[in-house]
Protein backbone atom coordinates (compact mmCIF):
# COMPACT_ATOMS: atom_id res chain seq x y z
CA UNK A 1 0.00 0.00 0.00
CA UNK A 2 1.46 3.42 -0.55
CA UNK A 3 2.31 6.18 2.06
CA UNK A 4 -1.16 8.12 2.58
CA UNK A 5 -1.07 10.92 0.76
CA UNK A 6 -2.67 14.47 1.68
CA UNK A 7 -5.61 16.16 -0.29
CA UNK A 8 -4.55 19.69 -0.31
CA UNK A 9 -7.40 22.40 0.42
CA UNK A 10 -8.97 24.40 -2.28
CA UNK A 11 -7.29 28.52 -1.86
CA UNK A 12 -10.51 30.53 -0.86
CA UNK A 13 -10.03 34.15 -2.60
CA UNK A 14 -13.03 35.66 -1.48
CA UNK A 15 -11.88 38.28 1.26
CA UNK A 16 -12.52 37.03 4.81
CA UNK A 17 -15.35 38.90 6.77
CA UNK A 18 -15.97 39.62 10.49
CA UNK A 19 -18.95 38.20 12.28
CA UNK A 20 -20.94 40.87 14.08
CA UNK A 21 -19.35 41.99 17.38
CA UNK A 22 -21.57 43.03 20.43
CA UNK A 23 -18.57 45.23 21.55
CA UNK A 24 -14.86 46.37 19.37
CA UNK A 25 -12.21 44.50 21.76
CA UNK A 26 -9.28 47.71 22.37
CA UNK A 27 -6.60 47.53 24.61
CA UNK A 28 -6.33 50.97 25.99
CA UNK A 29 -2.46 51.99 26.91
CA UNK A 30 -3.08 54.17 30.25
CA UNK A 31 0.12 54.37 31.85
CA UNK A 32 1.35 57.98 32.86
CA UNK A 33 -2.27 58.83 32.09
CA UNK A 34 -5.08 60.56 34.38
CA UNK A 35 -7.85 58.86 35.19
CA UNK A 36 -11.29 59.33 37.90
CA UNK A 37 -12.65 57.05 40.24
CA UNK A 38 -15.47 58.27 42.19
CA UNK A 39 -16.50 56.04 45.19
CA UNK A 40 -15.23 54.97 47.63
CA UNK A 41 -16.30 51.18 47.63
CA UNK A 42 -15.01 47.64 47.56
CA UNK A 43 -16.23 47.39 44.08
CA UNK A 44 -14.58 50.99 43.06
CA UNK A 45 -11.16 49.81 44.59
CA UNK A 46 -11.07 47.00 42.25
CA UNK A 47 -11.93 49.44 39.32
CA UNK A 48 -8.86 51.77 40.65
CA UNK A 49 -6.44 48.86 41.41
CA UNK A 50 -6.83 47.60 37.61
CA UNK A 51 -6.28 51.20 36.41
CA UNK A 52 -3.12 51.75 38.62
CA UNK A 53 -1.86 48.45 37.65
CA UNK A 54 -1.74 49.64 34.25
CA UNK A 55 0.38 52.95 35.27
CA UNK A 56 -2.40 55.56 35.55
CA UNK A 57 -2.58 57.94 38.34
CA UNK A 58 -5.87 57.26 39.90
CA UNK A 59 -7.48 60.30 41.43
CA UNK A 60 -10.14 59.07 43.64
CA UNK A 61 -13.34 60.86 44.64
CA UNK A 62 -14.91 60.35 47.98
CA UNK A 63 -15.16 61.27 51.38
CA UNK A 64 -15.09 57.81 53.02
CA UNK A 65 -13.15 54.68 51.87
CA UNK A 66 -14.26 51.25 52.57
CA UNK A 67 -11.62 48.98 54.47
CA UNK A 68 -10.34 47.52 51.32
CA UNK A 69 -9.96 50.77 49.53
CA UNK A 70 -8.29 52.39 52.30
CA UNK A 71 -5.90 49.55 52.88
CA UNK A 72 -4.97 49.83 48.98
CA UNK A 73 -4.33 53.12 48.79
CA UNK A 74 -2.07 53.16 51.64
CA UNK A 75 -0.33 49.66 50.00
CA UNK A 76 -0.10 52.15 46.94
CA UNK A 77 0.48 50.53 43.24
CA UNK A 78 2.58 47.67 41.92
CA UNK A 79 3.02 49.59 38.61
CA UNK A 80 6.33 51.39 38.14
CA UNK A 81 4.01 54.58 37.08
CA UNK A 82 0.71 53.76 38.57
CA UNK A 83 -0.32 55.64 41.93
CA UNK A 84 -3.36 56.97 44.10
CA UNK A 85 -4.17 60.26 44.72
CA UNK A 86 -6.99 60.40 47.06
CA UNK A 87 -9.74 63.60 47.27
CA UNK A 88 -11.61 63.43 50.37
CA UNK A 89 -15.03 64.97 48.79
CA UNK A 90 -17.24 64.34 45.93
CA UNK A 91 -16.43 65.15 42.06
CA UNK A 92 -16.80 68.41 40.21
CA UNK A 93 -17.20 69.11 36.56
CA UNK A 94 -13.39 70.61 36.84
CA UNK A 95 -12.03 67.26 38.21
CA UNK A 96 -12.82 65.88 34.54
CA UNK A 97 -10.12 68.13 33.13
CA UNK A 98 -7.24 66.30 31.58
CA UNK A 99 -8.81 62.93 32.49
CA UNK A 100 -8.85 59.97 30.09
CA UNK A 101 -11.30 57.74 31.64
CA UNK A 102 -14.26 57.54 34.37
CA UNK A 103 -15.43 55.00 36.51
CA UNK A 104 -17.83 55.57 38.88
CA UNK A 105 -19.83 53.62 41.88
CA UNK A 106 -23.40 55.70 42.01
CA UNK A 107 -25.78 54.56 44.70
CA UNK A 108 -28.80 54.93 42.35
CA UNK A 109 -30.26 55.98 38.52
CA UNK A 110 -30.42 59.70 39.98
CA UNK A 111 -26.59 59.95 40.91
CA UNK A 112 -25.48 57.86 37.82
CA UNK A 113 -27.05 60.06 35.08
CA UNK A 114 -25.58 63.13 36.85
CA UNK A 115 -22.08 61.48 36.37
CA UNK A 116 -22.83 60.57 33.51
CA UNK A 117 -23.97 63.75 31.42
CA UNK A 118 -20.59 65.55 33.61
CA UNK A 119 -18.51 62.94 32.12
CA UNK A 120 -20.20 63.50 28.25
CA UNK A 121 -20.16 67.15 28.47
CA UNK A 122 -16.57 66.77 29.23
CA UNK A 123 -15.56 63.90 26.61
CA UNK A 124 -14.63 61.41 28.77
CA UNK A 125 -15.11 57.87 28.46
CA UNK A 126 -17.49 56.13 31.29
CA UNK A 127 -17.93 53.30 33.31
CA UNK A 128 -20.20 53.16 35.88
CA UNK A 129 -19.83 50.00 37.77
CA UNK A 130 -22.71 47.51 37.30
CA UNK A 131 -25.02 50.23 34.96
CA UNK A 132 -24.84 48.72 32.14
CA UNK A 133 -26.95 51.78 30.13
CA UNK A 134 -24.76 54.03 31.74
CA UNK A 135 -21.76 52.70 30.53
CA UNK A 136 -19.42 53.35 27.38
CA UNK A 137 -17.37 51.04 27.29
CA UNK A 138 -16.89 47.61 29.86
CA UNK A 139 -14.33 45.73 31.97
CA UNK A 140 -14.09 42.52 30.47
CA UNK A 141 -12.78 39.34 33.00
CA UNK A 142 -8.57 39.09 32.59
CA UNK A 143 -6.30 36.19 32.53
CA UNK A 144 -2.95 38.61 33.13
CA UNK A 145 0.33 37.15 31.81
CA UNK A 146 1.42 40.64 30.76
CA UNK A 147 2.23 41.78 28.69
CA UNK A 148 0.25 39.38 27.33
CA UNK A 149 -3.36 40.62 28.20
CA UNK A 150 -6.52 38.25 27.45
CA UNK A 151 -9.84 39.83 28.01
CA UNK A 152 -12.81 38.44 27.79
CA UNK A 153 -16.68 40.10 27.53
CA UNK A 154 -19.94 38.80 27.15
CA UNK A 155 -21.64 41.84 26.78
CA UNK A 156 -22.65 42.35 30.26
CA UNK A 157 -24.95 39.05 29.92
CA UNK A 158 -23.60 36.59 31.68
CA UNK A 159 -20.50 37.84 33.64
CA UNK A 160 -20.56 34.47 35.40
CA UNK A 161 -19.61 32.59 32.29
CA UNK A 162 -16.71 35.28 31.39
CA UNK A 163 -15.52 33.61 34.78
CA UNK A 164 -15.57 30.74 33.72
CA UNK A 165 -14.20 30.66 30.31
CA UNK A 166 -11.19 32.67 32.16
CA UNK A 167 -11.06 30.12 34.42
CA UNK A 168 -10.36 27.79 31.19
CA UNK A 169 -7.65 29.82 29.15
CA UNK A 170 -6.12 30.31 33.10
CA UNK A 171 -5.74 26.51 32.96
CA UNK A 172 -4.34 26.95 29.25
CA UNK A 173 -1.50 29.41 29.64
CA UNK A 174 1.77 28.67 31.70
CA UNK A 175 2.73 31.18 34.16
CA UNK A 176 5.87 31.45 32.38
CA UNK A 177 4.41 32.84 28.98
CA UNK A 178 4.82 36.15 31.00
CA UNK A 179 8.81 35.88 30.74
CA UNK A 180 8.89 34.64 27.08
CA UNK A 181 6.68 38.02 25.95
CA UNK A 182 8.73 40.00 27.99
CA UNK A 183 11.79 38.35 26.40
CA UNK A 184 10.43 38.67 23.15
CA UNK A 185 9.78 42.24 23.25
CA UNK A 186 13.23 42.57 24.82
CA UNK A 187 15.08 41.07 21.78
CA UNK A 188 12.80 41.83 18.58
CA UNK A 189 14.94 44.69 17.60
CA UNK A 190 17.75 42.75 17.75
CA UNK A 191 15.98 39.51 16.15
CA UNK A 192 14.96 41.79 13.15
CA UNK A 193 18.56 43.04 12.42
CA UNK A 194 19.64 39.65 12.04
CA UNK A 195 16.86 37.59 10.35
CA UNK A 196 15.21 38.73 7.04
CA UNK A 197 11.10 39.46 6.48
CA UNK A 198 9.54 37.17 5.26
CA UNK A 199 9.68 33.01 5.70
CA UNK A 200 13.36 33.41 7.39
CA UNK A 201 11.41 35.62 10.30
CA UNK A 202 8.94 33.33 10.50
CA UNK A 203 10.65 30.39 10.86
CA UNK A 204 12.32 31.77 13.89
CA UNK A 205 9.26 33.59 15.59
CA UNK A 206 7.32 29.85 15.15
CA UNK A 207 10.53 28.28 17.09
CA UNK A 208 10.36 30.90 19.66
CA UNK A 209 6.76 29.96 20.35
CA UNK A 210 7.04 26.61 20.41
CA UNK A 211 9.34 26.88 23.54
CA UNK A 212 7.08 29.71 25.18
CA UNK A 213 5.32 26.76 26.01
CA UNK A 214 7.77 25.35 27.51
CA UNK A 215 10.16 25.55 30.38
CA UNK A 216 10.69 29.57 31.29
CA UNK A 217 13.64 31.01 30.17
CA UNK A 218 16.99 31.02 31.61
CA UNK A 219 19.53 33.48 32.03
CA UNK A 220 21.36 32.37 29.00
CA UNK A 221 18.25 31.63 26.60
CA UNK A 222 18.32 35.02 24.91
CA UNK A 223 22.07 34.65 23.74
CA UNK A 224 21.07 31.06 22.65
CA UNK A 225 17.86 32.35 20.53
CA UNK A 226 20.24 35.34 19.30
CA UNK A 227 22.90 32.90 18.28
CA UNK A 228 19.71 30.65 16.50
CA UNK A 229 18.43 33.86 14.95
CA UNK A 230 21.80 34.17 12.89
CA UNK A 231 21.56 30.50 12.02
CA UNK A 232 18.31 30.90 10.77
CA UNK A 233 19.00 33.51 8.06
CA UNK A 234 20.56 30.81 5.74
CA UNK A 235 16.80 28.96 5.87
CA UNK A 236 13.41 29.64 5.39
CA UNK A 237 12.05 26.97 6.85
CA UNK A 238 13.08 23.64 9.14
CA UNK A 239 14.07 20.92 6.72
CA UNK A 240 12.69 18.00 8.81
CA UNK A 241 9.71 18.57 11.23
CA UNK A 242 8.78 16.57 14.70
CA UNK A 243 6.26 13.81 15.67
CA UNK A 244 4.54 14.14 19.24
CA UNK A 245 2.53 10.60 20.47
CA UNK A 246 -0.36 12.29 22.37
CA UNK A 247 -2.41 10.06 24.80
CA UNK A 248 -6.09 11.29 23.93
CA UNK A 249 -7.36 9.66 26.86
CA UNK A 250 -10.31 7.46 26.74
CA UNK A 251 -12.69 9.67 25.47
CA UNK A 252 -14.06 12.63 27.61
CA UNK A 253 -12.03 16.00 25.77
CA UNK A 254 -12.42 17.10 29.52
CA UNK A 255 -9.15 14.71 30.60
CA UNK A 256 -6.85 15.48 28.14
CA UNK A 257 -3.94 17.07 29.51
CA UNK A 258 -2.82 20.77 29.13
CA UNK A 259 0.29 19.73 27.06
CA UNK A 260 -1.73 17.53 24.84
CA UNK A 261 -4.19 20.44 24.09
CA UNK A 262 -1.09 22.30 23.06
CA UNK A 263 0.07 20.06 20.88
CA UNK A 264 -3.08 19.20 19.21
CA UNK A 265 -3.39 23.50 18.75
CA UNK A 266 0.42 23.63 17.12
CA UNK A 267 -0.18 20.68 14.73
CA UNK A 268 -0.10 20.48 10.51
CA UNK A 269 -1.35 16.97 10.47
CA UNK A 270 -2.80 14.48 13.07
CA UNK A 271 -3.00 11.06 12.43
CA UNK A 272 -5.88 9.90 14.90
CA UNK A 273 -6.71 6.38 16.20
CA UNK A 274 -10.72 4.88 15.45
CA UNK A 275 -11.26 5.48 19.03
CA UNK A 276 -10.73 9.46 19.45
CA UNK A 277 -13.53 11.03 20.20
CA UNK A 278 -14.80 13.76 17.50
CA UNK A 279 -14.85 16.29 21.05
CA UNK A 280 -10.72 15.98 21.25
CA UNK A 281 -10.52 16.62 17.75
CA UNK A 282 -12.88 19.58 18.26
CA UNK A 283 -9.71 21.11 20.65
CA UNK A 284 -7.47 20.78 17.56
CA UNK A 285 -5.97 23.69 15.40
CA UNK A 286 -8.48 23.72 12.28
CA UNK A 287 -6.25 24.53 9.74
CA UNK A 288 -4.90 21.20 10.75
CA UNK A 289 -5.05 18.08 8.26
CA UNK A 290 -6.89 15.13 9.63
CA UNK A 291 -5.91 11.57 8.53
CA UNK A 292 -7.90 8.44 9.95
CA UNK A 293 -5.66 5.64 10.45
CA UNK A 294 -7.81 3.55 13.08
CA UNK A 295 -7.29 -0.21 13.93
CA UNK A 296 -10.16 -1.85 15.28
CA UNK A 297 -10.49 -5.45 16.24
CA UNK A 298 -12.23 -7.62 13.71
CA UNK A 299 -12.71 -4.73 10.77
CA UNK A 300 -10.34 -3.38 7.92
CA UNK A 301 -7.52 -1.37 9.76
CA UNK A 302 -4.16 0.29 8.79
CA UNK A 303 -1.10 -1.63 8.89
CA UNK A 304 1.27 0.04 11.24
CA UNK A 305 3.80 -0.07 8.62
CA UNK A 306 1.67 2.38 6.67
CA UNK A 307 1.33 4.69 9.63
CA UNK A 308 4.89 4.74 9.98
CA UNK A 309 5.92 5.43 6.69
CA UNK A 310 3.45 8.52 6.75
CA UNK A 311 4.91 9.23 9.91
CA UNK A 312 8.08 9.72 8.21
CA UNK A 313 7.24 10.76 4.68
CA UNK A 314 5.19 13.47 6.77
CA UNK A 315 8.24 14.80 9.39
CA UNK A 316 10.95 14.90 6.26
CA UNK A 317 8.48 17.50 4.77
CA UNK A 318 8.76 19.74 7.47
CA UNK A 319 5.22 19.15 9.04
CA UNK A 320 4.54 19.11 13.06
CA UNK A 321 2.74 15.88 13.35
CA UNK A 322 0.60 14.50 16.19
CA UNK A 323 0.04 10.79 15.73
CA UNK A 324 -3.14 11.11 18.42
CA UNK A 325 -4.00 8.06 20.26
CA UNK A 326 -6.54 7.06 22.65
CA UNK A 327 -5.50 6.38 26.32
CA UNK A 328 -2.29 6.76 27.08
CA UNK A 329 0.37 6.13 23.86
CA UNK A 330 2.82 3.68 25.93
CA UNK A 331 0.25 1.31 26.87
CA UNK A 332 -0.75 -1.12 24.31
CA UNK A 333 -0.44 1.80 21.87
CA UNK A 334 2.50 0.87 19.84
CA UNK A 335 4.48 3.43 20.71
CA UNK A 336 7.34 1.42 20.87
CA UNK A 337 6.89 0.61 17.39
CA UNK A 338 6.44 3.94 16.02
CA UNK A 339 9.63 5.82 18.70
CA UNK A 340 12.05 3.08 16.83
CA UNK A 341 10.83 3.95 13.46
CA UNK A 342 10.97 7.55 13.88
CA UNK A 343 14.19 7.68 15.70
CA UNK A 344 15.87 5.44 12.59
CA UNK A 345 14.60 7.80 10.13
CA UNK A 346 16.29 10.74 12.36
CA UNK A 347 12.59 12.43 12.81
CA UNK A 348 12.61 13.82 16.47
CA UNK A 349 9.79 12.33 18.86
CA UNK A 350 8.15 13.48 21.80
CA UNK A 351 5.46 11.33 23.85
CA UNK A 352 2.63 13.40 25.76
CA UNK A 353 1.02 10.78 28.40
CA UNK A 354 -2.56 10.33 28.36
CA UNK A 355 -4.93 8.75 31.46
CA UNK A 356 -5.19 5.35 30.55
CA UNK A 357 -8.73 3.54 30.10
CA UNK A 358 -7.77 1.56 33.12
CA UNK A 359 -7.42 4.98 35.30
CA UNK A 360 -10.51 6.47 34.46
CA UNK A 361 -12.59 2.96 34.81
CA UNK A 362 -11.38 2.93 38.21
CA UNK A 363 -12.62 7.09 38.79
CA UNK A 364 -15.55 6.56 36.94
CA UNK A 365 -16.50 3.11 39.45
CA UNK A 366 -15.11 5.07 42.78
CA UNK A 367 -12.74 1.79 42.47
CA UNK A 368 -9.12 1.86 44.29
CA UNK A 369 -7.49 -0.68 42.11
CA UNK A 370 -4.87 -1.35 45.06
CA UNK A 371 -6.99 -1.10 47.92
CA UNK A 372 -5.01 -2.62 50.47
CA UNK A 373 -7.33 -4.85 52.20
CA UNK A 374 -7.95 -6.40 48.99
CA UNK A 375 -5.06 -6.25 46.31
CA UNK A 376 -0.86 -5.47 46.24
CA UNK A 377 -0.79 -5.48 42.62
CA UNK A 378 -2.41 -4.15 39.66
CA UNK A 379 -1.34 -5.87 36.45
CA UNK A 380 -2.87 -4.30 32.61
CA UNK A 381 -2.87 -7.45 30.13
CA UNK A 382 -4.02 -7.27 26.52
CA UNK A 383 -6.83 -9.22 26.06
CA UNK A 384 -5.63 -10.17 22.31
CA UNK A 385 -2.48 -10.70 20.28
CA UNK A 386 -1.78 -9.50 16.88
CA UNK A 387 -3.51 -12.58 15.88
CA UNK A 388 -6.58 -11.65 17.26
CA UNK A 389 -6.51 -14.63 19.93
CA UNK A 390 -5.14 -14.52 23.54
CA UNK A 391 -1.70 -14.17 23.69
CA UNK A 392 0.34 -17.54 23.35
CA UNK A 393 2.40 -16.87 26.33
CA UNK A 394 0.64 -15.42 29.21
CA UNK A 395 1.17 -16.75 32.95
CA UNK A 396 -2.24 -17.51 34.33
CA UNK A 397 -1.46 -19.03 37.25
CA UNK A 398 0.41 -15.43 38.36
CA UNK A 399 -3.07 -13.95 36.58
CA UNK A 400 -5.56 -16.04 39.09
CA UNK A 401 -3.61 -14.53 42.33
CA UNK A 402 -6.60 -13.52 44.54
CA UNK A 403 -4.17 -10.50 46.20
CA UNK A 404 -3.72 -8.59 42.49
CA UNK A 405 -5.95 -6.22 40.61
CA UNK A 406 -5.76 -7.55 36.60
CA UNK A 407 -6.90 -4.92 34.09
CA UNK A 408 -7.72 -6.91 30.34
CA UNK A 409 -8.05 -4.62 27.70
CA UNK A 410 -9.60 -5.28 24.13
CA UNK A 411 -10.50 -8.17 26.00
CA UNK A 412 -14.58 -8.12 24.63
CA UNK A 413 -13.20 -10.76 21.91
CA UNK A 414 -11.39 -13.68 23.99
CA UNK A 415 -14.08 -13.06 27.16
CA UNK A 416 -14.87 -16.32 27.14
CA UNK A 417 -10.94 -17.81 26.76
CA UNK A 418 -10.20 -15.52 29.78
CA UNK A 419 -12.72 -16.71 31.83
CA UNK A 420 -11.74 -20.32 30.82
CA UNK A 421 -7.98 -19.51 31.68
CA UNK A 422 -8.49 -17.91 35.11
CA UNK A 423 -10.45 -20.83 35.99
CA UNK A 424 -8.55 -23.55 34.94
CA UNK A 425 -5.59 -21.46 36.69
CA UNK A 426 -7.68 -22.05 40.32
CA UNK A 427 -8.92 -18.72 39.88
CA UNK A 428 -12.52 -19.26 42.55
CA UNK A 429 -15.52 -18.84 40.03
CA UNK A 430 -17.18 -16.41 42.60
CA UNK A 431 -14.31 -14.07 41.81
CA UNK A 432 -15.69 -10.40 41.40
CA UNK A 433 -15.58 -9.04 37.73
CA UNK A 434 -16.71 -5.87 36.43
CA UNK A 435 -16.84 -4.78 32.34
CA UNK A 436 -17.05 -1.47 31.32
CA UNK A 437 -17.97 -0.39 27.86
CA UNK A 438 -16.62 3.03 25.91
CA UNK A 439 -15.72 3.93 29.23
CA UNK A 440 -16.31 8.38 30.04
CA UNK A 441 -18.34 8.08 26.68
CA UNK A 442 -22.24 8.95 26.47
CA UNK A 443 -22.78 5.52 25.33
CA UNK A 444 -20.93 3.89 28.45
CA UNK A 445 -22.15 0.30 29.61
CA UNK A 446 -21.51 -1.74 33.06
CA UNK A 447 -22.00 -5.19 34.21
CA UNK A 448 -20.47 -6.56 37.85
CA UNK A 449 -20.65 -10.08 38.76
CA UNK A 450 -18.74 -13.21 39.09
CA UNK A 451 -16.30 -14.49 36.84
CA UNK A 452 -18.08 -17.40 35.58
CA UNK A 453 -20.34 -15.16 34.38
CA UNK A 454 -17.78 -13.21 32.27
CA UNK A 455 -18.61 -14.80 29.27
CA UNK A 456 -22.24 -14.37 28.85
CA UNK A 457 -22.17 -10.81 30.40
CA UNK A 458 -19.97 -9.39 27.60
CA UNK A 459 -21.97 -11.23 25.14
CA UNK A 460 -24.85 -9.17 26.32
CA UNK A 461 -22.90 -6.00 26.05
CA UNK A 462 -21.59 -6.90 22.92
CA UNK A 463 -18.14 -6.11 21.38
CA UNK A 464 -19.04 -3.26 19.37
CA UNK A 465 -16.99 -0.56 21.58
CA UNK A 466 -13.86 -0.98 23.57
CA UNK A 467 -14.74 -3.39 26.62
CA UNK A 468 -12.42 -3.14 30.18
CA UNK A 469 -12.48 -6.03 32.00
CA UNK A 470 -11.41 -5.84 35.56
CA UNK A 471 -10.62 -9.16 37.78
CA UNK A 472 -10.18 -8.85 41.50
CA UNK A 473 -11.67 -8.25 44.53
CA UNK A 474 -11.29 -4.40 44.95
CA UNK A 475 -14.65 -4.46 42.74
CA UNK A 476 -16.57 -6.59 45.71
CA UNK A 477 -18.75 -3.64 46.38
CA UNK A 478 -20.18 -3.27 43.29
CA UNK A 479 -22.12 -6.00 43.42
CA UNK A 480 -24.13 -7.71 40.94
CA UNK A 481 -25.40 -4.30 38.58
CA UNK A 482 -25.85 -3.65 35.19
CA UNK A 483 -26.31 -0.04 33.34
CA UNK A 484 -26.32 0.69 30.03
CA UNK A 485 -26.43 4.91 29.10
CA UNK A 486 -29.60 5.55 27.07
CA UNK A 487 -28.08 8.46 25.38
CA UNK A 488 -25.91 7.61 22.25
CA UNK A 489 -22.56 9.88 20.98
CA UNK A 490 -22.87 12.62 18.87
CA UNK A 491 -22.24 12.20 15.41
CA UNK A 492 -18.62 12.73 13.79
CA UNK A 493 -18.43 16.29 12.29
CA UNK A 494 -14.35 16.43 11.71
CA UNK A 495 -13.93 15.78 8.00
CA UNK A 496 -11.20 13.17 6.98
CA UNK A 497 -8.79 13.86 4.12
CA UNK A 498 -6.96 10.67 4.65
CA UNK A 499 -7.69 6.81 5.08
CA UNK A 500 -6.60 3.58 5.16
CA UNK A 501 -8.21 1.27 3.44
């Protein structure tokens, strides 16, 4: 079979257009700048520590200060230029002069349409907190990793969800990313003296990104990136690209790991396993090529010797591939396969773990695999050989141990030559057993029993998803229980532009 090749997208020439907006997004550069804040509330402080923070000097209107405010002001600014200056009565019209912005905390409609015409008449822009009719322009909620600034607004209808999707990017953005813009700002004159516009430029800026997400930088990064901005004037672009093995998990996009989400967002091609759920791919980059090369027991599949060459073919041509797999890559994912392939054709390889199926069974039951009064041992056996029997080779008798925790996986097929096996090993037949189907999916199944009814249970189930089976005693306490979800998976939206056959 030959090496998958891409379909490459149609060029869309008609001009892209912008979606209505509910507010323009503008990042407003106040520092050395004047700015009012009348009140004298909790709710006001915040308004004038966010201001000061970005170097205004705050003139505050009011005769009395709540605890916090007070306590702020006399704290003073963080900001090399921001400060407080603090005017124990109410605003005039002539406190407007020279001002840039205006936030206000008004006790009622009465006292914020005063403020509001003063601040008009004058031509100031106006806030007043929690008004949204009397307001100009908003505060939006702030993930700070200045000077790289995300803002996000709603419109003033929902400012709990704004919360919430900060909390998200929060999750998304290393702490560090602060140091690499400041870095980056810090060098770009210098990086543009030595590097050509155009590709050359780009090349570098891309590799400088690509370790922003990284480690932060050390005292001697910026003469190492200097002395790899004068290498990269005599190239345009990387000759050879990178592979990254990413452990999608087993299923839910809401496990995936912050590094994996990463790499999925800085990929040119991922080649994804059967199994991924369309909501991982849904966290990729979308200008991202999509290639299908799923194995799945008992239908058609891709031979891994195609997936390597593409692997390869892929890298030399200078694209960042993720080969995307479900669970975790180094467990009964091939990896070891694909790292020795890719390290003989010189293609550099990264692994990003992933929670194994196992893992999130055991969450998902409320199941300590190693609870100690029951188990020393966990053990995760493949439940099939390349053949598509049991593996010739396995120890059952070290299998049928009553004080170990065994894990089968892709086990659905050979059920019924497990159970045989663990009994014929002296496993007792009363031996809990639980088998979990698509496990964190919407169409997730159960059954817990005994082990000599293994075999009929899964045949119940059927095979038609990827089955767990888990042998031991820690799963005593589930009892004999069956569910099934009534609610069946979306269907896939992603669009493939690559198979196997």
């Amino acid at each position: 079979m030959d090496v998958l090749q891409l379909r490459r997208s149609e060029r869309n020439t008609t001009p892209a257009r912008v979606t209505p907006l509910a507010k323009l997004p503008v990042f407003w550069a106040l520092d050395g700048k004047r700015v009012l804040v009348a009140g004298g509330s909790d709710a006001a402080a915040w308004k004038a520590e966010l201001l000061a923070a970005c170097g205004a000097e705050v003139h505050v209107y009011a005769e009395h200060l709540s605890e916090a405010f007070s306590a702020l002001i006399a704290r003073g600014s963080e900001s090399e230029n921001g400060r407080f200056i603090h005017h124990t009565h109410e605003w005039t019209a002539a406190a407007f002069d020279d001002v840039t912005v205006a936030v206000a905390d008004c006790e009622n409609d009465g006292a914020a349409m005063l403020f509001f015409d003063a601040t008009c008449k004058a031509g100031v822009p106006v806030n007043i907190i929690d008004k949204p009719g009397f307001c100009q322009f908003q505060f939006g909620s702030i993930v700070n990793r200045s000077p790289v600034v995300v803002a996000i607004s709603t419109d003033g209808a929902a400012p709990i969800l704004a919360q919430a999707i900060r909390r998200r990017i929060e999750t998304l953005l290393p702490p560090s990313l602060k140091s690499w813009a400041v870095l980056a700002h810090s060098i770009r004159d210098k990086v543009n003296a030595k590097v050509s516009p155009g590709a050359p430029r780009r090349a570098f800026w891309e590799g400088f990104v690509d370790r922003a997400f990284g480690a932060p930088p050390e005292a001697d990064t910026e003469a190492e990136i200097l002395a790899d901005a004068g290498r990269t004037v005599a190239k345009t672009m990387p000759s050879i690209g990178s592979v990254t093995l990413v452990g999608a998990g087993p299923g839910d996009a809401e496990l995936l790991t912050l590094k994996a989400v990463r790499a999925l967002q800085a990929a040119d091609v991922i080649l994804f396993d059967d199994l991924v759920s369309d909501e991982v791919l849904e966290l990729a980059r979308r200008e991202a090529k999509r290639m299908l090369v799923g194995k799945r027991g008992g239908r058609t599949s891709c031979r891994q010797e195609d997936i390597n060459a593409t692997m390869v073919a892929l890298a030399k041509a200078g694209k960042r591939v993720v080969r995307l797999k479900c669970g975790d890559p180094m467990i009964f994912g091939r990896a070891g396969e694909e790292i020795a392939c890719l390290e003989e054709a010189g293609i550099p390889v990264d692994v990003v773990p992933g929670i194994t199926s196992a893992s999130a069974m055991a969450a998902r039951l409320g199941v300590s695999l190693t609870h100690r009064d029951h188990a020393q041992a966990v053990r995760f056996v493949t439940g099939h050989s390349r053949f598509g029997s049991l593996p010739a080779d396995m120890n059952w008798h070290d299998l049928a141990h009553a004080r170990t925790t065994t894990i089968f996986y892709m086990g659905g097929r050979t059920a019924g030559q497990i159970r045989t096996q663990l009994l014929a090993a002296g496993m007792n037949a009363d031996t809990p057993v639980v088998v979990v189907g698509a496990v964190t999916r919407t169409n997730e199944t159960r059954w817990s029993g005994q082990l000599v009814d293994l075999a009929s249970a899964v045949a119940g189930m059927g095979v038609d998803h990827p089955i767990l089976i888990g042998v031991g005693h820690v799963f005593a306490q589930l009892g004999s229980t069956q569910k099934t979800s009534a609610e069946h998976p979306r269907s896939i939206n992603y669009k493939v532009v690559g198979e196997c056959t």
